[in-house]
N, C-alpha and C. Protein backbone atom coordinates (compact mmCIF):
# COMPACT_ATOMS: atom_id res chain seq x y z
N UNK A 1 -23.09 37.09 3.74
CA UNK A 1 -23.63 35.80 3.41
C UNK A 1 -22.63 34.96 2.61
N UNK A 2 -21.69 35.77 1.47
CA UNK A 2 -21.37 34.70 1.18
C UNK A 2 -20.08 34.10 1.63
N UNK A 3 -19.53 34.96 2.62
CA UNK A 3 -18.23 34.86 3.95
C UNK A 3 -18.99 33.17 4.57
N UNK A 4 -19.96 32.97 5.38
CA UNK A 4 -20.37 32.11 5.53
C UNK A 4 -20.54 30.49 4.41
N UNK A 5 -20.54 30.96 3.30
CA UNK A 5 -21.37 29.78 2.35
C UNK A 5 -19.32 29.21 2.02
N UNK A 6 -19.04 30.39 1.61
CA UNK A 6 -17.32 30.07 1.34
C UNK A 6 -16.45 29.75 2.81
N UNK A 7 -17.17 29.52 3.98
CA UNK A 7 -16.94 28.96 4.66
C UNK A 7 -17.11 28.23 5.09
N UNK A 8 -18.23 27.51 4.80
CA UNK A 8 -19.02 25.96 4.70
C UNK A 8 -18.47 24.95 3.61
N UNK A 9 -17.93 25.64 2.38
CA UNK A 9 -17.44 25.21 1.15
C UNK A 9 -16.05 24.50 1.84
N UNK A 10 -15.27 25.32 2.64
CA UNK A 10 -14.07 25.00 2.84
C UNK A 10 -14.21 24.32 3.70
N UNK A 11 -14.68 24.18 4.87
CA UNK A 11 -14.65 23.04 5.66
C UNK A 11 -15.41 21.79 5.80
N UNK A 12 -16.37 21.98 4.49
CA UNK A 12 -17.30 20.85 4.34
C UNK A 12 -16.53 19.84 3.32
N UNK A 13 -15.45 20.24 2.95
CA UNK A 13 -14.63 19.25 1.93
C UNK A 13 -13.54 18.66 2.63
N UNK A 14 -14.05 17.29 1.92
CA UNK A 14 -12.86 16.31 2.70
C UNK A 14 -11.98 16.25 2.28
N UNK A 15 -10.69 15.43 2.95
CA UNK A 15 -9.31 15.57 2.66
C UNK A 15 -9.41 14.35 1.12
N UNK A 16 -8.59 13.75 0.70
CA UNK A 16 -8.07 13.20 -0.24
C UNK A 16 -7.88 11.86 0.76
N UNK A 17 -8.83 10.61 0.52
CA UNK A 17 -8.13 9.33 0.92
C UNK A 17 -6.83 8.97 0.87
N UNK A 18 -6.14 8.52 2.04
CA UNK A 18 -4.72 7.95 1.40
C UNK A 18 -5.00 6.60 0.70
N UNK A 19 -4.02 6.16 0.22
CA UNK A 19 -3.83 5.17 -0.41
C UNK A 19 -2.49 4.78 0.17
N UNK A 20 -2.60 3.05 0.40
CA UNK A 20 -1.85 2.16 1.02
C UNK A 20 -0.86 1.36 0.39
N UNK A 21 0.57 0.80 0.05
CA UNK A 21 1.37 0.20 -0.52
C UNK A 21 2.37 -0.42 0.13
N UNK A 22 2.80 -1.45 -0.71
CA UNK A 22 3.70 -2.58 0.14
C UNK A 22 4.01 -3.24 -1.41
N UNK A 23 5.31 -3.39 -0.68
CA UNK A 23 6.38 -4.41 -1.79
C UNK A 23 5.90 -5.67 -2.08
N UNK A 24 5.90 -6.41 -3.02
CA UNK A 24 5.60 -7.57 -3.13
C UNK A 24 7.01 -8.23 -4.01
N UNK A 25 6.89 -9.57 -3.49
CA UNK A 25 8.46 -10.45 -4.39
C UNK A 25 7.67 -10.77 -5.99
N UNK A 26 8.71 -10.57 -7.04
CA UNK A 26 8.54 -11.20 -8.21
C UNK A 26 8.23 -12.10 -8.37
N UNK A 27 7.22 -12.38 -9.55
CA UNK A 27 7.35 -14.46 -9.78
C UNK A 27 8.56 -14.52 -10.60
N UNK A 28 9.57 -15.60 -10.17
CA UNK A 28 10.78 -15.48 -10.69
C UNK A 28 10.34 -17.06 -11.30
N UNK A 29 10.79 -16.76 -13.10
CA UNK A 29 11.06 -17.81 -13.34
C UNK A 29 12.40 -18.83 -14.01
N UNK A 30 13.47 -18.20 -13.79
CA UNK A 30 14.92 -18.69 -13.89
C UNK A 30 15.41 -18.68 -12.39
N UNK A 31 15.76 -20.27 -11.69
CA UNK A 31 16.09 -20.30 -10.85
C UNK A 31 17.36 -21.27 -10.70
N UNK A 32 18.58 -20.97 -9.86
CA UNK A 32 19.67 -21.64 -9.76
C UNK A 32 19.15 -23.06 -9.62
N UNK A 33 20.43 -23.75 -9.39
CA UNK A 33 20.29 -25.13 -9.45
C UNK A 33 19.84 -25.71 -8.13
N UNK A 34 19.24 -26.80 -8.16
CA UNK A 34 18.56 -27.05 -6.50
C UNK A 34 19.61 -27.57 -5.71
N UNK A 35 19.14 -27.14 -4.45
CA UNK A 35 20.58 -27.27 -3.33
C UNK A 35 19.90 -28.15 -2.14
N UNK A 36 20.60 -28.99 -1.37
CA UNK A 36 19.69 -29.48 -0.18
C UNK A 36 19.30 -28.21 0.54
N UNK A 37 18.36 -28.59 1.47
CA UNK A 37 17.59 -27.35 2.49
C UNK A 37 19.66 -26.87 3.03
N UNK A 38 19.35 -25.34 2.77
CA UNK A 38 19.96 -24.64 3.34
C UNK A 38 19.44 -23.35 4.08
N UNK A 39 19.62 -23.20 5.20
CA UNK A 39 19.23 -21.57 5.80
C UNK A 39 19.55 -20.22 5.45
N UNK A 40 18.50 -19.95 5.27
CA UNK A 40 19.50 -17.97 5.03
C UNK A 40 18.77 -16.98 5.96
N UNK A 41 19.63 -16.42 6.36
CA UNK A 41 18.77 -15.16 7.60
C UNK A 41 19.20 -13.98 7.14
N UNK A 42 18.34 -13.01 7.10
CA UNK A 42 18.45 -11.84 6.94
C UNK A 42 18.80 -10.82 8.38
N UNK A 43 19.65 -10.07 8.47
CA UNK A 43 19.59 -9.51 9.37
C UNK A 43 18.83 -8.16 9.59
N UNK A 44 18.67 -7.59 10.77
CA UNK A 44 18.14 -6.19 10.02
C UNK A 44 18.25 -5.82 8.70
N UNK A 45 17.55 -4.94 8.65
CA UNK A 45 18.06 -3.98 6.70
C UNK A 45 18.20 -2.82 7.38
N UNK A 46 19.08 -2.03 6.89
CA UNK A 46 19.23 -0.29 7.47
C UNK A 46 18.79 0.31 6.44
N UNK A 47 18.18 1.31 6.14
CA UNK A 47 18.01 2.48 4.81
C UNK A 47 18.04 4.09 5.79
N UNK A 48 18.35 5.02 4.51
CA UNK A 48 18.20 6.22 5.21
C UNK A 48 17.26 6.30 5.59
N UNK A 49 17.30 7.87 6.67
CA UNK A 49 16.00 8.56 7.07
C UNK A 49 15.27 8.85 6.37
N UNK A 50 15.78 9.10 5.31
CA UNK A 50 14.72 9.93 4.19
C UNK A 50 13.54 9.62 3.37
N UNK A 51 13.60 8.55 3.17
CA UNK A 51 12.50 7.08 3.23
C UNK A 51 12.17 6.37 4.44
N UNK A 52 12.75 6.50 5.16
CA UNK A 52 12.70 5.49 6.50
C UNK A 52 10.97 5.95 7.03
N UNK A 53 9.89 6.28 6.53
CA UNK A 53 8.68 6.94 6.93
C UNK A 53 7.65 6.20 6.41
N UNK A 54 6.54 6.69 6.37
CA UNK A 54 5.66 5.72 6.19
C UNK A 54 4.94 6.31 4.80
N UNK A 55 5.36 7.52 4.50
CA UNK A 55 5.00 8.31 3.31
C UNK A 55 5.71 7.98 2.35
N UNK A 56 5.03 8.18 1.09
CA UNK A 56 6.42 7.85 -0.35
C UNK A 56 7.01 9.31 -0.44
N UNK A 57 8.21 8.98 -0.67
CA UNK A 57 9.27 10.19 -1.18
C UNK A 57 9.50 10.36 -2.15
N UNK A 58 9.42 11.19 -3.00
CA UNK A 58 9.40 11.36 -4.74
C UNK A 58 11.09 12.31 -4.95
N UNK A 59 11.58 12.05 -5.55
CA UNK A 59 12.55 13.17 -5.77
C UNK A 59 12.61 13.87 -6.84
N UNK A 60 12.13 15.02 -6.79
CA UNK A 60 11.89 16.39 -8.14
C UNK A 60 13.00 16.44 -8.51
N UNK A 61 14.31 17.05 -8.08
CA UNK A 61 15.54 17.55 -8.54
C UNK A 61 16.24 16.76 -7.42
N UNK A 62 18.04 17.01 -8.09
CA UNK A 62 19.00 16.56 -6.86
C UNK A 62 18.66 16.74 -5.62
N UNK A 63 18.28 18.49 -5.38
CA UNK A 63 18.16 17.98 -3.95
C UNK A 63 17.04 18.91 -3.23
N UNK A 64 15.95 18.50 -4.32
CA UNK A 64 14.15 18.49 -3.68
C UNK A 64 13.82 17.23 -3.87
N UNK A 65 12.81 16.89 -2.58
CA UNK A 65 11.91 16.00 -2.09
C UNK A 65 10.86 16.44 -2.63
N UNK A 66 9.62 15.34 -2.86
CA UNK A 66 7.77 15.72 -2.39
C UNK A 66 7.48 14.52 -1.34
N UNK A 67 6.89 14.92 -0.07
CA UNK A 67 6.38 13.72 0.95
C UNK A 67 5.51 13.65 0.33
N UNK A 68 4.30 12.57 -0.02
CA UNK A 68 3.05 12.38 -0.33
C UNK A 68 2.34 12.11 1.12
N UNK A 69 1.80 12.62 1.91
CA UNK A 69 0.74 12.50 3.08
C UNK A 69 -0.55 11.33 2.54
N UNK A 70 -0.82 11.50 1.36
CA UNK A 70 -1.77 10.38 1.02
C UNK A 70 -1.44 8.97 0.06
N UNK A 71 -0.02 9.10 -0.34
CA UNK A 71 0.54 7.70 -0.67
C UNK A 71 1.23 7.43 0.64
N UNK A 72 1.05 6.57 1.17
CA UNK A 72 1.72 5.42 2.16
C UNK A 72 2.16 4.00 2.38
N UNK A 73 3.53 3.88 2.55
CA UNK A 73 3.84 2.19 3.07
C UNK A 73 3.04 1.55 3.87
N UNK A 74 2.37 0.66 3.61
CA UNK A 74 1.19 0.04 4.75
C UNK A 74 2.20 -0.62 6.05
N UNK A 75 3.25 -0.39 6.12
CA UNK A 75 4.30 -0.95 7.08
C UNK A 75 5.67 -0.69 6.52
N UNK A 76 6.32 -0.13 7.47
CA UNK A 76 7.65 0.19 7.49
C UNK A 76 8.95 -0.66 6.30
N UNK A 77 9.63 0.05 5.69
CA UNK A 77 10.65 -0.45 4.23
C UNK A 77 11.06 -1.55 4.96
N UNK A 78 11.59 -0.80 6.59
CA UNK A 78 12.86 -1.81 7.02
C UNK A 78 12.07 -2.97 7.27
N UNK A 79 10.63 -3.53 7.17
CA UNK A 79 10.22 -4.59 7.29
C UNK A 79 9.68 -5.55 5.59
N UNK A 80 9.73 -4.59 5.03
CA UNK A 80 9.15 -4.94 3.45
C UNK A 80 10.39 -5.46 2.63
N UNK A 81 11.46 -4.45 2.87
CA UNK A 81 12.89 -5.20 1.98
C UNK A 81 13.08 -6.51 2.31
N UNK A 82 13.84 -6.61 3.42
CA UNK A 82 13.85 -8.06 3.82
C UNK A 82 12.74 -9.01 3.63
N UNK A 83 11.48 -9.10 3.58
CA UNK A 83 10.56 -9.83 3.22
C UNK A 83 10.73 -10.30 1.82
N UNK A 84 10.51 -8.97 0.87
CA UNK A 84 10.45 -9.43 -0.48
C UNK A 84 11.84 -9.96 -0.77
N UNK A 85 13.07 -9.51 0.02
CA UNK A 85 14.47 -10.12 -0.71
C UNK A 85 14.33 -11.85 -0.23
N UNK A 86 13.54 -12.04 1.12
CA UNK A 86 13.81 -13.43 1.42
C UNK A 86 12.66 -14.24 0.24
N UNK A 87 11.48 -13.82 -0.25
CA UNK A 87 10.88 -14.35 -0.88
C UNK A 87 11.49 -14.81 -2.32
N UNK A 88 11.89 -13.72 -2.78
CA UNK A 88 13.17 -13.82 -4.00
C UNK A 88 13.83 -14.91 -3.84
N UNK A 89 14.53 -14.88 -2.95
CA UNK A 89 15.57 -15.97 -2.65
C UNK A 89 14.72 -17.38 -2.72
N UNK A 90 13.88 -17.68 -2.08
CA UNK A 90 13.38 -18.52 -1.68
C UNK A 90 12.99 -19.15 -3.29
N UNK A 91 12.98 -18.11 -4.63
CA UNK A 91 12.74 -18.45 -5.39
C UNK A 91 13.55 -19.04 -6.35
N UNK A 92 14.64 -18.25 -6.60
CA UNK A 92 15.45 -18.37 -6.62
C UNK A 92 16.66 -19.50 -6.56
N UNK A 93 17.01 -19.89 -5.17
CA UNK A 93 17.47 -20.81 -4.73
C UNK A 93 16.10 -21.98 -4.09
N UNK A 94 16.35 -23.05 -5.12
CA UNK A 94 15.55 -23.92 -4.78
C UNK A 94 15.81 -24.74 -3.22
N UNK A 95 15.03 -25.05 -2.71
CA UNK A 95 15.09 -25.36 -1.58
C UNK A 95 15.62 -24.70 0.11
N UNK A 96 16.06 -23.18 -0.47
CA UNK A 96 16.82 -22.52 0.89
C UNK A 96 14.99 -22.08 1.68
N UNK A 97 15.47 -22.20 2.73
CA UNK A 97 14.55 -21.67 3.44
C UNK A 97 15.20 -20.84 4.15
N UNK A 98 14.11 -19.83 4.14
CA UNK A 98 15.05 -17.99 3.99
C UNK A 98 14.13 -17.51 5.24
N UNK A 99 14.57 -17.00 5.98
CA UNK A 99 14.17 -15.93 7.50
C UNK A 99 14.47 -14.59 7.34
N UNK A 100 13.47 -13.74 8.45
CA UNK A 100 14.03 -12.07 8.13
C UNK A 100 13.86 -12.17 10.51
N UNK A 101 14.94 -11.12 10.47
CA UNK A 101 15.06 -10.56 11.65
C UNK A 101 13.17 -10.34 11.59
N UNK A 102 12.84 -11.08 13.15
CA UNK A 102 13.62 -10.96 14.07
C UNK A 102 13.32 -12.60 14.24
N UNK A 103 13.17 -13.41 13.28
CA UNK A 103 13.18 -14.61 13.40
C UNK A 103 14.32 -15.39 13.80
N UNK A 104 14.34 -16.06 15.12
CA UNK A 104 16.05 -16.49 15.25
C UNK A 104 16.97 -17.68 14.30
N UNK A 105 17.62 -17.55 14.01
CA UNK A 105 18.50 -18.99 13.30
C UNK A 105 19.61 -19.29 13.62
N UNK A 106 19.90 -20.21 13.77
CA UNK A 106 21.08 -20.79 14.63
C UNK A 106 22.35 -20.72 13.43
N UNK A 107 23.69 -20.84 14.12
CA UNK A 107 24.49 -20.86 13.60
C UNK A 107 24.95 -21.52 12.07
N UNK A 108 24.02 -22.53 11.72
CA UNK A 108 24.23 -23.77 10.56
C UNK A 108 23.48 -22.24 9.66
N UNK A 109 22.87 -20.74 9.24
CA UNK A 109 22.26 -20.19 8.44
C UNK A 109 23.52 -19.69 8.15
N UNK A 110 23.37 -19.18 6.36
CA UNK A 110 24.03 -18.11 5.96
C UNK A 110 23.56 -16.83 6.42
N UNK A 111 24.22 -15.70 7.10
CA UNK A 111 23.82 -14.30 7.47
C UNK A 111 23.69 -13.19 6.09
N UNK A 112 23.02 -12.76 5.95
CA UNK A 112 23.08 -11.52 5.29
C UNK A 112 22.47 -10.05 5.42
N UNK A 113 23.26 -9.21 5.54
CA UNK A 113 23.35 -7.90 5.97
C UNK A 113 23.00 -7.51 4.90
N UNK A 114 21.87 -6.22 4.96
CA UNK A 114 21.30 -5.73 3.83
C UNK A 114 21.29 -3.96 4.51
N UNK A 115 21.86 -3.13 3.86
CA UNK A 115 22.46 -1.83 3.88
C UNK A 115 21.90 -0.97 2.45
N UNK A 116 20.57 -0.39 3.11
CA UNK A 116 19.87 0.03 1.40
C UNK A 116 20.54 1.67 1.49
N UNK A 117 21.62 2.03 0.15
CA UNK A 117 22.03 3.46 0.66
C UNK A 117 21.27 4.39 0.00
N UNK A 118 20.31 4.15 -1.24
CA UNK A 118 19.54 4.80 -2.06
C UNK A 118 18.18 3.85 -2.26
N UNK A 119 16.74 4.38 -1.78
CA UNK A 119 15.56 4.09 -2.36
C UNK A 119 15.08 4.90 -3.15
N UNK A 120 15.38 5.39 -4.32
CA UNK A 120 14.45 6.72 -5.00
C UNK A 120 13.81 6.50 -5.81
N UNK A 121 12.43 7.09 -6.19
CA UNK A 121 11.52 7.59 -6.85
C UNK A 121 11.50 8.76 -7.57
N UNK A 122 12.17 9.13 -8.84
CA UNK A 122 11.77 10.06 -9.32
C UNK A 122 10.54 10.52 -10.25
N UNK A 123 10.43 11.75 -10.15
CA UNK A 123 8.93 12.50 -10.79
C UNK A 123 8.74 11.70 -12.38
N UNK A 124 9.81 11.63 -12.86
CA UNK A 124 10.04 11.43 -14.15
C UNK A 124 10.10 9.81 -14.56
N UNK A 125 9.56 8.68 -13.63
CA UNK A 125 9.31 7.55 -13.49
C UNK A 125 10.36 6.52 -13.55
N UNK A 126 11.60 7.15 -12.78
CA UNK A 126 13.31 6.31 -12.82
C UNK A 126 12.81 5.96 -11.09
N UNK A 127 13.18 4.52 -11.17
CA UNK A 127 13.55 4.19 -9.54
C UNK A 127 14.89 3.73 -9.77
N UNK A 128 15.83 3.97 -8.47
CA UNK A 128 17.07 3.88 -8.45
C UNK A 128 16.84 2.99 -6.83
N UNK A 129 17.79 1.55 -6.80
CA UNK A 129 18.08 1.25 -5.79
C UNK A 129 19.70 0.86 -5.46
N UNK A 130 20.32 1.49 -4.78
CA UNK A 130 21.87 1.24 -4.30
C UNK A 130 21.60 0.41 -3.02
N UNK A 131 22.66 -0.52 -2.94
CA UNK A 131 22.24 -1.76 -1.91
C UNK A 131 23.71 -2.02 -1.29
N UNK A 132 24.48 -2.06 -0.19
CA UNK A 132 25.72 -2.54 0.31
C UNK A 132 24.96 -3.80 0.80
N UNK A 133 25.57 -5.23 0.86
CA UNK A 133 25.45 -6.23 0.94
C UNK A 133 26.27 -7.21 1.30
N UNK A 134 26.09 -8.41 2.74
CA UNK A 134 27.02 -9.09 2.33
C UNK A 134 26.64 -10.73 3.09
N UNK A 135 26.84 -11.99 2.30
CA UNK A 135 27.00 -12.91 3.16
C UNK A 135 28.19 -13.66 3.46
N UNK A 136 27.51 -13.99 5.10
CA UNK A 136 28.43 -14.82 5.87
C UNK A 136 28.09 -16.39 5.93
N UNK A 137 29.03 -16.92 5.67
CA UNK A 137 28.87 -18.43 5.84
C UNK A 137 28.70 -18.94 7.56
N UNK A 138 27.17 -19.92 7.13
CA UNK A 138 27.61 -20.47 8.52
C UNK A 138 28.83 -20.98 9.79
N UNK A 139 28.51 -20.33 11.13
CA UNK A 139 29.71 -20.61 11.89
C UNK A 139 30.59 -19.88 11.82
N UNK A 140 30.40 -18.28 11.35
CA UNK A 140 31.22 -17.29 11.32
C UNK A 140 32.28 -17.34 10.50
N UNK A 141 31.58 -18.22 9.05
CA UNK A 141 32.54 -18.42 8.26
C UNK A 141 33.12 -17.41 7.18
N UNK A 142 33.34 -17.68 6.21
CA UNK A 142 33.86 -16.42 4.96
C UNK A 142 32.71 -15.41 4.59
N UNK A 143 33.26 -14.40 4.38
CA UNK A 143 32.33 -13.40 4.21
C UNK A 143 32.34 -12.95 2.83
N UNK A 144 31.36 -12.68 2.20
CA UNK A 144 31.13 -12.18 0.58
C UNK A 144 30.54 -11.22 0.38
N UNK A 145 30.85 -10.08 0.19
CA UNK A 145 30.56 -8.24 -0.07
C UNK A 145 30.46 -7.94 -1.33
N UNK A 146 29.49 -7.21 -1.43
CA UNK A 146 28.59 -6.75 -2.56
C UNK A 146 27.66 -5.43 -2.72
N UNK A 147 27.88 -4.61 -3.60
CA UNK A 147 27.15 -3.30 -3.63
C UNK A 147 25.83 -3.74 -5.22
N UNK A 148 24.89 -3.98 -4.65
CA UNK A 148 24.34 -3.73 -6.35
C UNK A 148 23.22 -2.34 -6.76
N UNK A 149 23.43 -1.83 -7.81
CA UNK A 149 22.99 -0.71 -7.90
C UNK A 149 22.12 -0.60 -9.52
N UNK A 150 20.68 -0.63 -9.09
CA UNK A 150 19.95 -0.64 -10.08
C UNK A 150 18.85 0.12 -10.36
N UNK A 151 18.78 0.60 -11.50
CA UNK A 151 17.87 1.45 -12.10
C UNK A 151 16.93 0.55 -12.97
N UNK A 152 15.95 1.58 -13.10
CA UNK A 152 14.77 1.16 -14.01
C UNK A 152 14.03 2.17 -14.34
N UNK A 153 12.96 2.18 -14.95
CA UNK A 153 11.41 2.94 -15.25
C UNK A 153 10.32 2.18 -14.82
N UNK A 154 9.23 3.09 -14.15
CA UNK A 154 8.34 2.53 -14.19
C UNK A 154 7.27 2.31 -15.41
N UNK A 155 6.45 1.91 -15.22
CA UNK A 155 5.61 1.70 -16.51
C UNK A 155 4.52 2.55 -15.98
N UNK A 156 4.53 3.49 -16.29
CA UNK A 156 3.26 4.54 -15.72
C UNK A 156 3.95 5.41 -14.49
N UNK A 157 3.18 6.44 -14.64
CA UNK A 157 3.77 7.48 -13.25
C UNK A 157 2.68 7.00 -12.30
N UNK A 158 2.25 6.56 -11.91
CA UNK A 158 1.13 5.96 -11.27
C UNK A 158 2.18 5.50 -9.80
N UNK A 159 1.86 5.63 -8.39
CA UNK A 159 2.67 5.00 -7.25
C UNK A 159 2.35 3.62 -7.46
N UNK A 160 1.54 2.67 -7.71
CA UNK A 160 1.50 1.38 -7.83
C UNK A 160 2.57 1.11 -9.06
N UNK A 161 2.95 1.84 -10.20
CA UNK A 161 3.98 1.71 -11.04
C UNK A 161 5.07 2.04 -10.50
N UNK A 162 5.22 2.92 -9.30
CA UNK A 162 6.89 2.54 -9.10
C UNK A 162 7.29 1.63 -8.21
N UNK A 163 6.14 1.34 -7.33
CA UNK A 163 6.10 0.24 -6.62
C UNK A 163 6.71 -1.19 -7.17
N UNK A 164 5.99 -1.22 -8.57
CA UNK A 164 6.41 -2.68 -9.29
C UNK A 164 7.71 -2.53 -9.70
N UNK A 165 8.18 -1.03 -9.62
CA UNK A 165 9.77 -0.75 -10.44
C UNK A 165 10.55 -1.12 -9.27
N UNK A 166 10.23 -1.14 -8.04
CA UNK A 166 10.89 -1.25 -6.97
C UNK A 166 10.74 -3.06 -7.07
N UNK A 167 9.97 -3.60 -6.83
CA UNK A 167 10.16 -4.88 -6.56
C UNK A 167 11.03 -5.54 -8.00
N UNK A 168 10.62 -4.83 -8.85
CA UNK A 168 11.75 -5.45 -10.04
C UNK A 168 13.15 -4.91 -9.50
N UNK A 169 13.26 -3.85 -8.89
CA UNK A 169 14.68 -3.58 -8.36
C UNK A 169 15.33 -4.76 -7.25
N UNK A 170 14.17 -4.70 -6.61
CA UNK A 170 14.71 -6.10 -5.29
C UNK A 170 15.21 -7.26 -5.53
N UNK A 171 14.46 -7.60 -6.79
CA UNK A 171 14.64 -8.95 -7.75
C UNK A 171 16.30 -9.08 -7.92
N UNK A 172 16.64 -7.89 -8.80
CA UNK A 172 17.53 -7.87 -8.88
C UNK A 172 19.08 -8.17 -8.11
N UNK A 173 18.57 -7.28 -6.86
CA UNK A 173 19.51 -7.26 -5.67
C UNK A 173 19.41 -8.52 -5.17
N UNK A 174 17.94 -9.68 -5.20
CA UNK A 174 18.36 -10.90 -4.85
C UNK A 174 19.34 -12.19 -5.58
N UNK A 175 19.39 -11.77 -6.94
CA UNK A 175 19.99 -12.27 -7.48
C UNK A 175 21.92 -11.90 -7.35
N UNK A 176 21.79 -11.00 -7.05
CA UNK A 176 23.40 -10.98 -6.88
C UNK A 176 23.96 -11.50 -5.49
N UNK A 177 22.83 -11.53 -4.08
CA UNK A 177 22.72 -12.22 -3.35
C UNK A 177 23.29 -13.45 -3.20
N UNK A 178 22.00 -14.29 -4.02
CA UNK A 178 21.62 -15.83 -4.21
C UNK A 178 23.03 -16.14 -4.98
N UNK A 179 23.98 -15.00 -5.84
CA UNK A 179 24.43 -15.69 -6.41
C UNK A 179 26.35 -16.15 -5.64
N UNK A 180 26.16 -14.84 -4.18
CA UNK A 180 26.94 -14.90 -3.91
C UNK A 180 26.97 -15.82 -2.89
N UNK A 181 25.75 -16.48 -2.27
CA UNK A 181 25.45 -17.74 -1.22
C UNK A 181 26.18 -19.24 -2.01
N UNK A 182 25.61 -19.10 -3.46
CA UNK A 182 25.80 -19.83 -4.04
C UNK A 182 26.96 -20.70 -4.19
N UNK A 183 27.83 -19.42 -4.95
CA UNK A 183 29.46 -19.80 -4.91
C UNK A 183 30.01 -20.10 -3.05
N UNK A 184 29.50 -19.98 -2.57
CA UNK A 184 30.14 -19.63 -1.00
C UNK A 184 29.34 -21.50 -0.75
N UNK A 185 28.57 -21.92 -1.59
CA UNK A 185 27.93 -23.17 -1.03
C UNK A 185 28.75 -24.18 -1.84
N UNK A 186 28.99 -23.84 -2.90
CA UNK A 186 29.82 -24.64 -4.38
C UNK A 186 31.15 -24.03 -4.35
N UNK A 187 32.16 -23.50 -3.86
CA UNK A 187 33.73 -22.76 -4.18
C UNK A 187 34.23 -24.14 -5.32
């Protein structure tokens, strides 16, 4: 009898709801100087495999992972970076109106290539983002290369707290961006 009841126990319990997450852009309130409408396009973003999923990746030690099966990206990084970096921008630089692949823009946009080589989450509430970066001036003009690499804490071990550590990371990376469109708009 009680082979049966401890077998009702175990399959009568449900799994653990996932829970859903997505990047959001900062309210930025220091913004460069206003520029006439200029374009900026994002091109793809590349990141590793190792995040490239729809699960959050936590990193315990150098070189242990935890997948979370019930924390999840409500949609893919390679579509969330570029969003929140064009929103940044958009804040940022007054007046640019900013695009993400696979939106087309004609030659008159600045290009920028976004190359994420580190998204991490650690147990211990550090997000680390390493970023290769670069823009091109309209018309296949001069090109401006950039790595920015930023850390933080979250405020709580909570996944909605590293979430916000991440978009404060993006912030960041848009600003070294915006700042390199900038000079490339003003030399």
């Amino acid at each position: 009898m009680s082979i049966i009841v401890t077998g009702c126990l175990v399959a009568c319990t449900a799994p653990p709801a996932s829970k859903f997450y997505t990047l959001s852009p900062v309210r930025i309130t220091r913004t460069s100087p206003a520029v006439e409408r200029v374009a900026i396009a994002f091109d793809p973003v590349t990141l590793p495999e190792l995040v490239d999923r729809p699960q959050m990746v936590v990193r315990l030690e150098p070189n242990r992972v935890s997948i979370d099966e019930f924390a999840r990206w409500a949609e893919p990084l390679k579509n969330q970076i570029p969003r929140v970096l064009a929103a940044d921008l958009e804040q940022i630089i007054p007046g640019a109106i900013v695009s993400t692949y696979p939106q087309h823009a004609d030659d008159t946009a600045y290009r920028v290539s976004v190359d994420v080589q580190t998204f991490d989450l650690s147990a211990d509430g550090t997000v680390k983002l390493a970023v290769l970066w670069s823009v091109r001036a309209p018309k296949l003009g001069d090109r401006v290369s950039g790595r920015s690499v930023v850390s933080g804490n979250a405020r709580g071990r909570r996944y909605d707290a590293f979430v916000s550590a991440h978009d404060r990371a993006l912030e960041c990376v848009a600003w070294d961006i915006a700042s390199a469109t900038y000079s490339m708009m003003h030399p």
